[in-house]
Every structure is written in C-alpha cells, then in structure tokens.
C-alpha atoms as a PDB file:
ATOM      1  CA  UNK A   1     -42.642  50.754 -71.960  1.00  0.00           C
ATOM      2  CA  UNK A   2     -44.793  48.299 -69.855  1.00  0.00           C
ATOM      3  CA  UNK A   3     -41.907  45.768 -70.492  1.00  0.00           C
ATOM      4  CA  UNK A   4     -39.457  48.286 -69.288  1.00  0.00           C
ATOM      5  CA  UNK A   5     -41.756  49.115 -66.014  1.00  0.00           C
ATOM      6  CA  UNK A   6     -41.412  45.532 -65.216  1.00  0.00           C
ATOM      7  CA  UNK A   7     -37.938  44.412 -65.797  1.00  0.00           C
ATOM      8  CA  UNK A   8     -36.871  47.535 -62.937  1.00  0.00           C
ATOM      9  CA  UNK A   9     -39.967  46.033 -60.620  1.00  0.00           C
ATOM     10  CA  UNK A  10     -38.354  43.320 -60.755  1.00  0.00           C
ATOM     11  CA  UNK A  11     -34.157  44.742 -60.550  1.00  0.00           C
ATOM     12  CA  UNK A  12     -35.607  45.995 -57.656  1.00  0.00           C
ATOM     13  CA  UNK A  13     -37.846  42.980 -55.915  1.00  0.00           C
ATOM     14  CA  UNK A  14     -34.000  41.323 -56.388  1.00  0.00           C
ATOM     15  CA  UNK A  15     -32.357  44.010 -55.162  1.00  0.00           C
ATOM     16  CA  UNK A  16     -34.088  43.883 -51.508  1.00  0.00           C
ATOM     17  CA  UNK A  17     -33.318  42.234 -48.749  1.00  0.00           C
ATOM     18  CA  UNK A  18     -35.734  40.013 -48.031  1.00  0.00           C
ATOM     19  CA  UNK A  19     -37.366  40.692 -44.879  1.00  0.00           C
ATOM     20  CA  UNK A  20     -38.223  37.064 -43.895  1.00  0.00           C
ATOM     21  CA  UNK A  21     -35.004  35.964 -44.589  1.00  0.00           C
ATOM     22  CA  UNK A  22     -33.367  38.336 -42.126  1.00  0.00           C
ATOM     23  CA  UNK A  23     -35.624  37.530 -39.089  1.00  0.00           C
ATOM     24  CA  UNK A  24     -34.698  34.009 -39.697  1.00  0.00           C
ATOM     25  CA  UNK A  25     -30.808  34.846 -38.964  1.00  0.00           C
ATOM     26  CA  UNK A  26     -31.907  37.251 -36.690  1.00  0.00           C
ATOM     27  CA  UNK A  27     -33.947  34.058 -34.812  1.00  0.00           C
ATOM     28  CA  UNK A  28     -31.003  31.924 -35.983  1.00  0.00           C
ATOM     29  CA  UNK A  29     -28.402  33.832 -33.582  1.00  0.00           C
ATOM     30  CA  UNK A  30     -30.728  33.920 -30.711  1.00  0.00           C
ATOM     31  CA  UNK A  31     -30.115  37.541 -29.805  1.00  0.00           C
ATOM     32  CA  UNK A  32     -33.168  37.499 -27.698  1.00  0.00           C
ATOM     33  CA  UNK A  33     -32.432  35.106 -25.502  1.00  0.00           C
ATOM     34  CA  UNK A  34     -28.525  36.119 -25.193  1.00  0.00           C
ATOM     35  CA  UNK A  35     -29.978  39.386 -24.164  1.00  0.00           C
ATOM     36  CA  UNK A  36     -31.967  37.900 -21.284  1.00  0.00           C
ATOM     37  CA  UNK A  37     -29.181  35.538 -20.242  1.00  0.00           C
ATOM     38  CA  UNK A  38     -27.039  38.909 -19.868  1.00  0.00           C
ATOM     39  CA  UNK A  39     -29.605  40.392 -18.082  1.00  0.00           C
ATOM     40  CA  UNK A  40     -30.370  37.851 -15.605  1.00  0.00           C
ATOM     41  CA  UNK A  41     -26.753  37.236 -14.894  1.00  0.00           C
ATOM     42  CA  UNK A  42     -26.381  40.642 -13.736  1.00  0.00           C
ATOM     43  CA  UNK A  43     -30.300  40.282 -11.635  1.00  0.00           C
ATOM     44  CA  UNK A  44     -31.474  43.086 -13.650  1.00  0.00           C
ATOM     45  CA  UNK A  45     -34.853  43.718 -14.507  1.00  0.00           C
ATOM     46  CA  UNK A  46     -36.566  45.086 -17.776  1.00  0.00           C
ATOM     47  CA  UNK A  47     -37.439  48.381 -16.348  1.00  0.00           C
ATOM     48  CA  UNK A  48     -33.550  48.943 -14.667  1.00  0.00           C
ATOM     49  CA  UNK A  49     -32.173  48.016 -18.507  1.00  0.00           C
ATOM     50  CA  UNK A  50     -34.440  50.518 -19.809  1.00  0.00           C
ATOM     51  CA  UNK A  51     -33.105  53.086 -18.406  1.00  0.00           C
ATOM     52  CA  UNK A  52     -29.615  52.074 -19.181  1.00  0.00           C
ATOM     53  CA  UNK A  53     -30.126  51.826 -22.616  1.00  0.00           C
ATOM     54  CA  UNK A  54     -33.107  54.237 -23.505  1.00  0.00           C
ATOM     55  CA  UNK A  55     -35.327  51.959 -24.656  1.00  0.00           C
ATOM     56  CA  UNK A  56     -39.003  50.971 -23.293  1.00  0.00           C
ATOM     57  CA  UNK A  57     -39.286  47.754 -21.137  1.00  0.00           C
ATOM     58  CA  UNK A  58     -42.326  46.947 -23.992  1.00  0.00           C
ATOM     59  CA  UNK A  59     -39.922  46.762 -26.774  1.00  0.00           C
ATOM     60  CA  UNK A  60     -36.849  44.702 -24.349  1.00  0.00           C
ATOM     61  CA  UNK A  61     -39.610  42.357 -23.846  1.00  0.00           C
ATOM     62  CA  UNK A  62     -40.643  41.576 -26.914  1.00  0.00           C
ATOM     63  CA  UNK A  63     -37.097  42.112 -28.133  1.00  0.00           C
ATOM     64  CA  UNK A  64     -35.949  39.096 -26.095  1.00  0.00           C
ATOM     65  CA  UNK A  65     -38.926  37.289 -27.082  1.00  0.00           C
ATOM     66  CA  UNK A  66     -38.264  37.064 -30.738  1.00  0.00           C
ATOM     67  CA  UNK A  67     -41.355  39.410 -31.643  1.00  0.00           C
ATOM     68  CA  UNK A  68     -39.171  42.439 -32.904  1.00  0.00           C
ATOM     69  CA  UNK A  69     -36.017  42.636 -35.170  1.00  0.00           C
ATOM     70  CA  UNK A  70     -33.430  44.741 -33.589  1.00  0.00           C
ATOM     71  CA  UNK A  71     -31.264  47.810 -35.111  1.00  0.00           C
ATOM     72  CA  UNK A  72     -27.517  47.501 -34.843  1.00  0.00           C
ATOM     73  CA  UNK A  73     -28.386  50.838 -32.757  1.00  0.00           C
ATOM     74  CA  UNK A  74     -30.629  49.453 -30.080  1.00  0.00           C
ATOM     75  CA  UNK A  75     -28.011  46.101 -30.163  1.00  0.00           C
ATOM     76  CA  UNK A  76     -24.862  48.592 -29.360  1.00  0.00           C
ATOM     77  CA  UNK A  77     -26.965  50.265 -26.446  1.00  0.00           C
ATOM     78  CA  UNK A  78     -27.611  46.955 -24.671  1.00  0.00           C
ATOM     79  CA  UNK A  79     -23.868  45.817 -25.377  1.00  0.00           C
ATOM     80  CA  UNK A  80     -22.231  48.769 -23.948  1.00  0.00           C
ATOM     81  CA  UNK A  81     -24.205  48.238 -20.739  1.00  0.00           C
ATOM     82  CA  UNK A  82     -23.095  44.769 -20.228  1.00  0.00           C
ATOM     83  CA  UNK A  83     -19.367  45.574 -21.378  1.00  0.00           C
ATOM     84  CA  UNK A  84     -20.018  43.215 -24.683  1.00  0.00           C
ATOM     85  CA  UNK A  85     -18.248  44.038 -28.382  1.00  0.00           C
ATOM     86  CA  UNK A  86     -21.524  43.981 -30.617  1.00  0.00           C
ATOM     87  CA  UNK A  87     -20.165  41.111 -32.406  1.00  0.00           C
ATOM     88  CA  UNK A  88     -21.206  39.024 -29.274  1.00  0.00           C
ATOM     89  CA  UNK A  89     -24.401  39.178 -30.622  1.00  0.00           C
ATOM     90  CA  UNK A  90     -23.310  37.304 -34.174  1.00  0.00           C
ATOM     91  CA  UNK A  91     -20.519  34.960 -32.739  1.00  0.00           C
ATOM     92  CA  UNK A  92     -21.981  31.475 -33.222  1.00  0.00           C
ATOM     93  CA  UNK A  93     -23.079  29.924 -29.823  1.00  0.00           C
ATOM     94  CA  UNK A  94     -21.163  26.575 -28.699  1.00  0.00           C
ATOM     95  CA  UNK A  95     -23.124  23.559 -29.189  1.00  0.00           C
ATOM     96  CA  UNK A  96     -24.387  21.736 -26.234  1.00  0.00           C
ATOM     97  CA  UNK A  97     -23.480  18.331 -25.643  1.00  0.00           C
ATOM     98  CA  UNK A  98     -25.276  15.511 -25.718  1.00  0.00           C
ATOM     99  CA  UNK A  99     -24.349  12.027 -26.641  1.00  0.00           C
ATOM    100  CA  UNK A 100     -26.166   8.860 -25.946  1.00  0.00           C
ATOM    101  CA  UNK A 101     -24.210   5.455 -26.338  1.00  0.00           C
ATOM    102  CA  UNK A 102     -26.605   2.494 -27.383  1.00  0.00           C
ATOM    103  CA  UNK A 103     -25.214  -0.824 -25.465  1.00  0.00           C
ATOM    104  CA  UNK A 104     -25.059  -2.497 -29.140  1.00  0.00           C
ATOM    105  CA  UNK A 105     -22.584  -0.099 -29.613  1.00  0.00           C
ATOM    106  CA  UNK A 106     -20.553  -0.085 -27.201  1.00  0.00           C
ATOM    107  CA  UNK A 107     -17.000  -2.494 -27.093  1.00  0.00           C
ATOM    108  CA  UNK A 108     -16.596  -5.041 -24.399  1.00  0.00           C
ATOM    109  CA  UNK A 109     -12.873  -5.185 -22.626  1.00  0.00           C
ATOM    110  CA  UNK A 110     -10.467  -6.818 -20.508  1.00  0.00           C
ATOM    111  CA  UNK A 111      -8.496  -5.415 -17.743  1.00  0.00           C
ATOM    112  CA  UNK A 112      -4.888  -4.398 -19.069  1.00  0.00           C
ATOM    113  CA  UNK A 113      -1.070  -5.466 -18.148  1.00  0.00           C
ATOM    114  CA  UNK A 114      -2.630  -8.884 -16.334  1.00  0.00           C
ATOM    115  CA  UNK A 115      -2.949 -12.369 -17.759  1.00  0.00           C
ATOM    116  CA  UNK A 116      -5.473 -13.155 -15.483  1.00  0.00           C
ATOM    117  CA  UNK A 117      -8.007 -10.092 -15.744  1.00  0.00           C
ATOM    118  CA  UNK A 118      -9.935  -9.434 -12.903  1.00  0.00           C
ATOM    119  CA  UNK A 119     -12.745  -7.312 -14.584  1.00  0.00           C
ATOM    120  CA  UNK A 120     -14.032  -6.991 -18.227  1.00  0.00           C
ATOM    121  CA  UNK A 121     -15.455  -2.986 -18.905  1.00  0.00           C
ATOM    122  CA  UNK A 122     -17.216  -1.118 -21.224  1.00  0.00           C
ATOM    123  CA  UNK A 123     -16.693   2.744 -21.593  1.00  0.00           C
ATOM    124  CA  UNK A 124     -19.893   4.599 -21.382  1.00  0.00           C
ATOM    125  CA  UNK A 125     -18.449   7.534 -22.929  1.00  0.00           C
ATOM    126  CA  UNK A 126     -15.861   6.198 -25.569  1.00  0.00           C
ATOM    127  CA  UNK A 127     -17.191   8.629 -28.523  1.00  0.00           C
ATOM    128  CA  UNK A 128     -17.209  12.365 -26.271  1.00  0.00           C
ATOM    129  CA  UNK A 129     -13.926  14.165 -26.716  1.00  0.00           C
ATOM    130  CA  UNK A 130     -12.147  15.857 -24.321  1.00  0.00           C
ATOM    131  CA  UNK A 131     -14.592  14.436 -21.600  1.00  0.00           C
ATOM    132  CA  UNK A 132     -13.569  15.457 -17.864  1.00  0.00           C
ATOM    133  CA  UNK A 133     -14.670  12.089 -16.441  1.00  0.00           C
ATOM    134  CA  UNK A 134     -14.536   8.399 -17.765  1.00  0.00           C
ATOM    135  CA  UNK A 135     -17.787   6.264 -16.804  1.00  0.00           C
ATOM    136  CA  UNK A 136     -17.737   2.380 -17.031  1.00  0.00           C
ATOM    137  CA  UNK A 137     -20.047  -0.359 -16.722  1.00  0.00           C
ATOM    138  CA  UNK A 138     -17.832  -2.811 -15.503  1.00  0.00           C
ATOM    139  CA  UNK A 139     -18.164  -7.246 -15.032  1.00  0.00           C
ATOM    140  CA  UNK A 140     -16.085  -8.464 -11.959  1.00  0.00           C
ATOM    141  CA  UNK A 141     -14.820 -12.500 -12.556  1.00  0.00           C
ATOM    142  CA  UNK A 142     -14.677 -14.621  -9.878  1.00  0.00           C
ATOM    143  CA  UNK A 143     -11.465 -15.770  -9.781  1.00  0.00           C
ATOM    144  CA  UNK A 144      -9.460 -18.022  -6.873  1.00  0.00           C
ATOM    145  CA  UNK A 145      -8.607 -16.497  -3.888  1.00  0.00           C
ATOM    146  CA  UNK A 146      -4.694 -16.746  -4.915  1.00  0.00           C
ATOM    147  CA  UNK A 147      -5.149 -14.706  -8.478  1.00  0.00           C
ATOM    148  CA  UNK A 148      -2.860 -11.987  -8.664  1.00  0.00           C
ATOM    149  CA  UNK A 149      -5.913  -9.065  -8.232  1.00  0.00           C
ATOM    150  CA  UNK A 150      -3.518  -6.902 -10.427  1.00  0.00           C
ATOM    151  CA  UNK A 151      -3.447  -3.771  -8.288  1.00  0.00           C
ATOM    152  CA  UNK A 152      -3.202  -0.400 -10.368  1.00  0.00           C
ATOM    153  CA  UNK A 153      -3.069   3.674  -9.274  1.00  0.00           C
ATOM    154  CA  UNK A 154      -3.851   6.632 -11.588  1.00  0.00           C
ATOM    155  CA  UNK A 155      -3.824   9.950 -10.603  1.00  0.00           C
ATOM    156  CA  UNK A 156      -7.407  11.529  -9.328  1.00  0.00           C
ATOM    157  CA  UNK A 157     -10.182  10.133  -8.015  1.00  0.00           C
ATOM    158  CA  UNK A 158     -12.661   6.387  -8.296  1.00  0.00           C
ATOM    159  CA  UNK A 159     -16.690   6.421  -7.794  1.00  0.00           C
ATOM    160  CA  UNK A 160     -17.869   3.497  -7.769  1.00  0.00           C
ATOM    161  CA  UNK A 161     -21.588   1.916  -7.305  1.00  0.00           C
ATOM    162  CA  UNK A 162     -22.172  -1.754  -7.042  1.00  0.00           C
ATOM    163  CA  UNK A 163     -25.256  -3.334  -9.077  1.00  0.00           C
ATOM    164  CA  UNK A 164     -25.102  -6.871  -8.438  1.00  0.00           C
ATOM    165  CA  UNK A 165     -23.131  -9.133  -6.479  1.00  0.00           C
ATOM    166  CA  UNK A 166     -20.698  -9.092  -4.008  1.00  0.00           C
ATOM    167  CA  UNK A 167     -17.401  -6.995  -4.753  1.00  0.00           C
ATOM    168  CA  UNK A 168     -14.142  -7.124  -2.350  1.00  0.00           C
ATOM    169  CA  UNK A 169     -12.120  -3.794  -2.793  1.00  0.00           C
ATOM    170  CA  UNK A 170      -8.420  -3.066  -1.713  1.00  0.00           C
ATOM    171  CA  UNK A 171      -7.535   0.022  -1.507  1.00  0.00           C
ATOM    172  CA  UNK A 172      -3.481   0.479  -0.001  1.00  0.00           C
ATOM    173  CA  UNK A 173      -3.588  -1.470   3.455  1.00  0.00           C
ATOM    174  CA  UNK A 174      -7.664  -0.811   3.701  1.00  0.00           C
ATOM    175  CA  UNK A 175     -10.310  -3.078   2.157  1.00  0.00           C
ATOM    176  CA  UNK A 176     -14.203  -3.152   2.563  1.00  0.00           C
ATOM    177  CA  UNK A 177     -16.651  -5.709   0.881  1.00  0.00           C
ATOM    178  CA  UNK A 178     -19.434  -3.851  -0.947  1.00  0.00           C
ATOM    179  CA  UNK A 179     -22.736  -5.271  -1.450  1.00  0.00           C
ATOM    180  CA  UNK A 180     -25.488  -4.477  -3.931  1.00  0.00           C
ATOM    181  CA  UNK A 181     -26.204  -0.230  -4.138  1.00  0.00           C
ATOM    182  CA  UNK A 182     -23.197   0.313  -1.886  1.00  0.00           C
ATOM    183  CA  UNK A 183     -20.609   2.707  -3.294  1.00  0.00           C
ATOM    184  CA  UNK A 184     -17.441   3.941  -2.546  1.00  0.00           C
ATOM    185  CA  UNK A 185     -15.516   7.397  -3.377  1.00  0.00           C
ATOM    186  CA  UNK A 186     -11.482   7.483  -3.268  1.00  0.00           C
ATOM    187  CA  UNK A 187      -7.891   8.762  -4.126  1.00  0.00           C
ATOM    188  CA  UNK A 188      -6.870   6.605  -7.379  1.00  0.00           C
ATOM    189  CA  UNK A 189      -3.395   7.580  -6.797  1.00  0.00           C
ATOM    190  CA  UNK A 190      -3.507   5.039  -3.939  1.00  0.00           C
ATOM    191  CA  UNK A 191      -2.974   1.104  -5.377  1.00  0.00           C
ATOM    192  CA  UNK A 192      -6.251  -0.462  -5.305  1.00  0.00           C
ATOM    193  CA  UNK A 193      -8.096  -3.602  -6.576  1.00  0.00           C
ATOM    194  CA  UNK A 194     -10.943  -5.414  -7.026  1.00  0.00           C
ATOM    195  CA  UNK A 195     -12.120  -9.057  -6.601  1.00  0.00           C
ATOM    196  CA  UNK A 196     -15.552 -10.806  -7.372  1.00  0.00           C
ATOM    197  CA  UNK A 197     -16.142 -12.577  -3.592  1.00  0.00           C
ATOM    198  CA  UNK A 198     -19.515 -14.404  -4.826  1.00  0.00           C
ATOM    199  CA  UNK A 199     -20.501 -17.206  -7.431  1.00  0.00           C
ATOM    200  CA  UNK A 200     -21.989 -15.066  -9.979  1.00  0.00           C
ATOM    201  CA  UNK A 201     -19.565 -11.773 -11.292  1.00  0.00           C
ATOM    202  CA  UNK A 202     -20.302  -9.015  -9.687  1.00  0.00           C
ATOM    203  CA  UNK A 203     -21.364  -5.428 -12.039  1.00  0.00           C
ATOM    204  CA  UNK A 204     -21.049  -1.996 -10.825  1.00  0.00           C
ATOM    205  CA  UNK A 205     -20.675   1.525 -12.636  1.00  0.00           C
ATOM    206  CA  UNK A 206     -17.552   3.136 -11.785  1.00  0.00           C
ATOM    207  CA  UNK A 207     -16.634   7.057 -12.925  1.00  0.00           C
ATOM    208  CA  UNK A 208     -12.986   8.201 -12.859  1.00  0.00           C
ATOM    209  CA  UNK A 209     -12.192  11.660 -13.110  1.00  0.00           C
ATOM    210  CA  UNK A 210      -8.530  12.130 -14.327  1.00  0.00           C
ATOM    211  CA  UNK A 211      -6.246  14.681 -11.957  1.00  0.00           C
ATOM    212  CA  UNK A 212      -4.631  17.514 -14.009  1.00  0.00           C
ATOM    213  CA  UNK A 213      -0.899  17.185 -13.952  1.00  0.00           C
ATOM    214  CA  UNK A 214       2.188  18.565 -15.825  1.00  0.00           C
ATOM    215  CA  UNK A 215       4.190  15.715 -15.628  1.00  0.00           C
ATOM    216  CA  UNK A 216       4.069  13.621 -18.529  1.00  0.00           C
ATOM    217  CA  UNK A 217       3.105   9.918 -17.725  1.00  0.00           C
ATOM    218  CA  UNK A 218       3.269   6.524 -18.879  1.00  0.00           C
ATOM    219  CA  UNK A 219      -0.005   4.815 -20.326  1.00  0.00           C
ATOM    220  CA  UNK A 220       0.377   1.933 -18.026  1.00  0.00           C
ATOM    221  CA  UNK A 221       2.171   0.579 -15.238  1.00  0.00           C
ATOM    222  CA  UNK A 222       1.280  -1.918 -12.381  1.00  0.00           C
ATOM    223  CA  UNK A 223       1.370  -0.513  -8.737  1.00  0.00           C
ATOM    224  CA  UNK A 224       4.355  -2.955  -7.970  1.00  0.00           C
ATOM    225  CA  UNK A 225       6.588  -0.589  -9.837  1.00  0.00           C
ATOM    226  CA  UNK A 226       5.247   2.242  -8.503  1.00  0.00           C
ATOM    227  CA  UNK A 227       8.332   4.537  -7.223  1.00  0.00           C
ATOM    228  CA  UNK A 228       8.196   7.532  -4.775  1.00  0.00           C
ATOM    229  CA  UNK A 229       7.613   9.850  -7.232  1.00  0.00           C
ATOM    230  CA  UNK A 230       4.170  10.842  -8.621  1.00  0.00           C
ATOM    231  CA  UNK A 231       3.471   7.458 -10.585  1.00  0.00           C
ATOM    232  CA  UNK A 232       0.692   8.120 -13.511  1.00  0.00           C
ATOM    233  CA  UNK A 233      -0.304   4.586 -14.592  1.00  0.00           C
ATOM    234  CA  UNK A 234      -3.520   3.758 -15.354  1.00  0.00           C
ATOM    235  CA  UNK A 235      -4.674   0.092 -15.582  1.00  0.00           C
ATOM    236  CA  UNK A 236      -8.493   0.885 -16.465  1.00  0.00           C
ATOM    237  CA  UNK A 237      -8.271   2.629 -20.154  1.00  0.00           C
ATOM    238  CA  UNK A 238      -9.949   6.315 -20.604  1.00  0.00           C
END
C-alpha cells in the first residue's frame, strides 16, 4: 500500500504545474513593465487605473513590479481599458538593437565608377539590416588640382563632420573649404564632391540618410549623365 501511496504522490508532484516555472515566463514576457508602459503612455496614475479595472493600486504596483503573478482575469481588466487583445500581453517583444562594429572588422574601400578615387571609406554600419541611415568613416587623397573629383548625386540628404585636415567640398555651383570639427548638412540629390586641399588626407565621418522613392534606380551613375528626371545614382555604397 505504502508503494501505492507514493507512486500517486508522485503522478501528482508531475502532474502540477510548477509554480517557479510559471513566474519565470510570467517575468520572461515582461507583463509588468508592458503594463506601466501602457499606463504612462496614456499619463495615468495607479489610483485612476484602479478604478478602471477594480483592482487596488497595492496590487497594480506590485503587479508591474514583478512581485505578483497575474490571473488571465485581472490581465483582461487592464487590457480592455487600454483597448489591447489579451494576447498583447504574450506576443514576444521586438528586440532592441544594438550593434557595435570593431575597426578590425570593418572593410576598407575605394570610391566607385572613378579611376582616380578621390576618397577611400569604411561603412560603420555594414552588418545592421534595413538601417535608415549609412555612417562612414571616410580618408580624403590628395590628389592634383586637375583630377577629375568624380562628382556623384543620390537622392536624400549628406552630414558630414571633418576630423583632420583640410577638405574642399563642391556642392552644384557652391563650394566651401571645411577645416577640422566643421561640418556641413545638404541635399545629395544635388552633384557634389570632395577634394583633400592639404598635404596629409583629410578624415571626416559622413552619415547619409537615403530619400524614400518609388522609382526604381540604378546602383550607380556619375552626375555627368545625370538627366532632368529624378536621377538615383549613388557613388558612395550603402
């Protein structure tokens, strides 16, 4: 009998859920803090949800502090206040991003559709997908004052920040000579180029943030066959 007393103690033991366990995927979904995030969003304190939802500003407290489990009950009262399905609660939560790029790692190269590049970069961001802006360390050559600077245009808009040297910069009939920690903000759609004015290259970080458009482009063209028509070519690679 004794062995029969233990083998159901033990049916049983296997049979529960394991309490533990569920406040680990409970802590795992971060219900508590999606609550709060939902409740600051809408400036709403713990006493004003409360009365919303029936339940004691004690218990929302430590609810969104991870100290109690909640019931599928007390999760569909706070849902239906802030217009949520309950499943909110269980979807899994998009990671955040963060990616650091080691300079060992990173791929050193020349400007495109030249012979005579103007400009070796290196993309700081080569390994984020679907980024919304492309940032480069880039190394301006001085070159002779008769190179071809091989003017380019893509659609959007240019940042750049000077490091070192001394960095000439066309941009359609303008162009300003930048000196160390200057910067300068414009349309890329316009033709532009740069050109290393000093003895040693010149280094600066430039950001381009691509323009949303419809119209499918080319990878690369040079700003001499630019046409009328909106002309997508982009010399520095994204």
């Amino acid at each position: 009998m004794a062995e029969v007393s233990e083998v159901k103690s033990e049916n049983m033991q296997k049979s529960q859920v394991d309490t533990e366990t569920t406040e680990r995927i409970i802590a795992e979904k971060h219900i508590g803090a999606r609550i709060k995030r939902l409740r600051l969003k809408k400036s709403m304190g713990l006493v004003e949800l409360g009365k919303l939802t029936g339940l004691s500003a004690s218990f929302l407290s430590q609810l969104e502090t991870g100290r109690v489990v909640p019931t599928l009950r007390n999760l569909s009262r706070i849902a239906m206040v802030f217009s949520k399905d309950l499943s909110y609660f269980f979807e899994t939560e998009p990671r955040t991003l963060f990616q650091v790029h080691r300079r060992k790692e990173r791929v050193r190269l020349p400007q495109t559709s030249v012979d005579s590049p103007a400009y070796n970069f290196e993309s700081l961001a080569y390994m984020v997908p679907d980024r919304h802006m492309d940032p480069y360390f880039a190394e301006f050559i001085p070159r002779a004052d008769d190179a071809d600077p091989g003017a380019h245009m893509h659609p959007g808009y240019e940042f750049l920040y000077l490091l070192e040297g001394e960095l000439e910069i066309h941009h359609g009939d303008q162009h300003s000579t930048l000196h160390p920690r200057d910067a300068v903000y414009f349309d890329s759609g316009t033709p532009h180029s740069y050109r290393s004015i000093g003895k040693k290259p010149a280094e600066a970080i430039i950001v381009a943030v691509q323009q949303p458009s419809s119209v499918h482009t080319p990878p690369m063209q040079p700003a001499s066959a630019a046409r009328p028509s909106p002309v997508k070519a982009v010399s520095t690679p994204r």
